[in-house]
Protein backbone atom coordinates (compact mmCIF):
# COMPACT_ATOMS: atom_id res chain seq x y z
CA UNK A 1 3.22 11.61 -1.33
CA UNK A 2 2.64 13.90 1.91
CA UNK A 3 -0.96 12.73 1.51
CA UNK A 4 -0.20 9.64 1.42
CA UNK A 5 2.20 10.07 4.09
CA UNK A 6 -0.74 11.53 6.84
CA UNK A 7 -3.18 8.30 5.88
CA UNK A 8 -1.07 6.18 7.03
CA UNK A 9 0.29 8.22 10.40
CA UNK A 10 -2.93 8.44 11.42
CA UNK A 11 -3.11 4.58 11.93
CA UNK A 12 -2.05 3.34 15.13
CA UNK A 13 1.00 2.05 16.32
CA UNK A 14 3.20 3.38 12.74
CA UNK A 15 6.65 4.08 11.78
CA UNK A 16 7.96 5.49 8.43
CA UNK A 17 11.27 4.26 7.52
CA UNK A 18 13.05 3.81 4.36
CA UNK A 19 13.55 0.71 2.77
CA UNK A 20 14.58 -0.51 -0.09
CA UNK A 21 15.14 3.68 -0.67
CA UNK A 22 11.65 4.06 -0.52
CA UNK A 23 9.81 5.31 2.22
CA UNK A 24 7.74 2.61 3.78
CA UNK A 25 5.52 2.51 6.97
CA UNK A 26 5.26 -0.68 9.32
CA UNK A 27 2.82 -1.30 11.50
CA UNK A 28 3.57 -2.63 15.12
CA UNK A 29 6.67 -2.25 17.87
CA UNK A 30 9.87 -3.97 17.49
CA UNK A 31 10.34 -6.23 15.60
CA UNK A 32 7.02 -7.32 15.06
CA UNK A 33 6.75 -4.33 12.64
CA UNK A 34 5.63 -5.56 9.39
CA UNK A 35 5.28 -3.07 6.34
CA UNK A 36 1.74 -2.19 5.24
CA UNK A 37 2.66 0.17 3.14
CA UNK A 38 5.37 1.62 -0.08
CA UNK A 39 6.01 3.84 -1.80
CA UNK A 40 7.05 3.27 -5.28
CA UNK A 41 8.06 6.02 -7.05
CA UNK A 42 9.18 4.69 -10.57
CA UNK A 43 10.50 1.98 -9.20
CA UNK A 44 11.55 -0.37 -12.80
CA UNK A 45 8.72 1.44 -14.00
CA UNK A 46 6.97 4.46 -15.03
CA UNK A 47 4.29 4.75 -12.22
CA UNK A 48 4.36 6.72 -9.00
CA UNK A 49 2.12 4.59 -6.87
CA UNK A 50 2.26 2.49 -3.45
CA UNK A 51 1.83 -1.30 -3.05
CA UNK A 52 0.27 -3.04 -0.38
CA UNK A 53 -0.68 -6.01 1.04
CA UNK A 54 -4.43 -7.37 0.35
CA UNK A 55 -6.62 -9.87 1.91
CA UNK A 56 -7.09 -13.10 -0.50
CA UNK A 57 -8.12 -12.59 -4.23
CA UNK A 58 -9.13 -8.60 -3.76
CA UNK A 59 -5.62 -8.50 -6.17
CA UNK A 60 -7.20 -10.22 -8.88
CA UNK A 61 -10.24 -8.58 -8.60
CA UNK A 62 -9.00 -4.89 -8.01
CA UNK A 63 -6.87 -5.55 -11.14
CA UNK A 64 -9.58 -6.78 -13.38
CA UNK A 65 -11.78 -4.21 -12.51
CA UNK A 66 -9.52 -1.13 -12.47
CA UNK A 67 -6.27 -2.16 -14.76
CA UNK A 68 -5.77 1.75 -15.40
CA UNK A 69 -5.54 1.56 -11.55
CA UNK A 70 -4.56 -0.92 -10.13
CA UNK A 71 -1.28 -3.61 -10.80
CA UNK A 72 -0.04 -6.59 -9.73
CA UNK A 73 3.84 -5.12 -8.25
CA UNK A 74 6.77 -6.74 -8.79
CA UNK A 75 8.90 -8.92 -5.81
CA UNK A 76 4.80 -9.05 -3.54
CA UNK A 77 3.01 -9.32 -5.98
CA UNK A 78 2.76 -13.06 -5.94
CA UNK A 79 2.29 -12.89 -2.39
CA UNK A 80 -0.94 -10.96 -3.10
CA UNK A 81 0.22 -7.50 -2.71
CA UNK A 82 -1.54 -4.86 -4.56
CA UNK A 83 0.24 -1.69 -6.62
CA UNK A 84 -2.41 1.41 -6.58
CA UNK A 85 -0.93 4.29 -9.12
CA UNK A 86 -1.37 7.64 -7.71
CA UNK A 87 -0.02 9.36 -10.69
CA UNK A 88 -3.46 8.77 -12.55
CA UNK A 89 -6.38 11.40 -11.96
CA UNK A 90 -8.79 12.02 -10.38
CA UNK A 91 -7.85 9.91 -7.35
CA UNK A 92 -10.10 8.03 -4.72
CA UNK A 93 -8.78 9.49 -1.75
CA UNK A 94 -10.97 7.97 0.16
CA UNK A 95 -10.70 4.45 -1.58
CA UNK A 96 -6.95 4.86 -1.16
CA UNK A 97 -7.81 5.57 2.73
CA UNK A 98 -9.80 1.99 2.80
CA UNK A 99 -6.95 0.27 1.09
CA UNK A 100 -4.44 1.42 3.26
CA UNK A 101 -6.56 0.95 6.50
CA UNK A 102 -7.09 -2.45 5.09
CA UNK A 103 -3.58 -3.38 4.54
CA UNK A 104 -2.59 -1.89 8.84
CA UNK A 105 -5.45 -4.43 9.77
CA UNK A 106 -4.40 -7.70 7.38
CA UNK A 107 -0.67 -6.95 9.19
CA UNK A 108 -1.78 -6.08 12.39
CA UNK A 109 -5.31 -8.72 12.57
CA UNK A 110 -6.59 -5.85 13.71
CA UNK A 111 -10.35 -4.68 12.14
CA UNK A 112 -10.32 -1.98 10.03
């Protein structure tokens, strides 16, 4: 949690809040935020993990590739959104970093 907490404070223009009693970090001022990141931790389920938003059909194929991984999360997930478990081991700290820096960009149009 506090590491995923630093990746994504080290993106520009972030704010952690909590919603939906999760803590959650937008991207943007105002209220142009837009979340980029959650955290889920056992949310309906058993998995500690985050979701995020991902660019067009990387959910399908990050699922397919990586099902002990990767999910499709309930209320985004039709929307594309992504669920990444970090209660599995060893984790891709640096994929996670990608994924995350991916989702600030898709929210923000901003390049990773």
């Amino acid at each position: 949690m506090e590491r995923l907490r630093a990746v994504c404070l080290a993106l520009p223009e972030v704010e952690e809040r909590v919603s939906h009693g999760e803590p959650t970090w937008f991207a943007g001022a105002g209220r142009r935020a837009r979340v980029f990141a959650m955290l889920s931790d056992h949310h309906h389920d058993d998995r500690l993990a985050f979701w995020c938003p991902a660019a067009a059909g990387a959910q399908e194929f990050l699922i397919s590739e990586e099902p002990e991984w990767f999910f499709r999360p309930p209320y985004v997930g039709h929307r594309g959104w992504v669920g990444v478990r970090l209660d599995v081991t060893p984790l891709d700290w640096e994929r996670i970093e990608d994924l995350v820096a991916d989702a600030h960009a898709l929210v923000t149009g901003r390049a990773p």
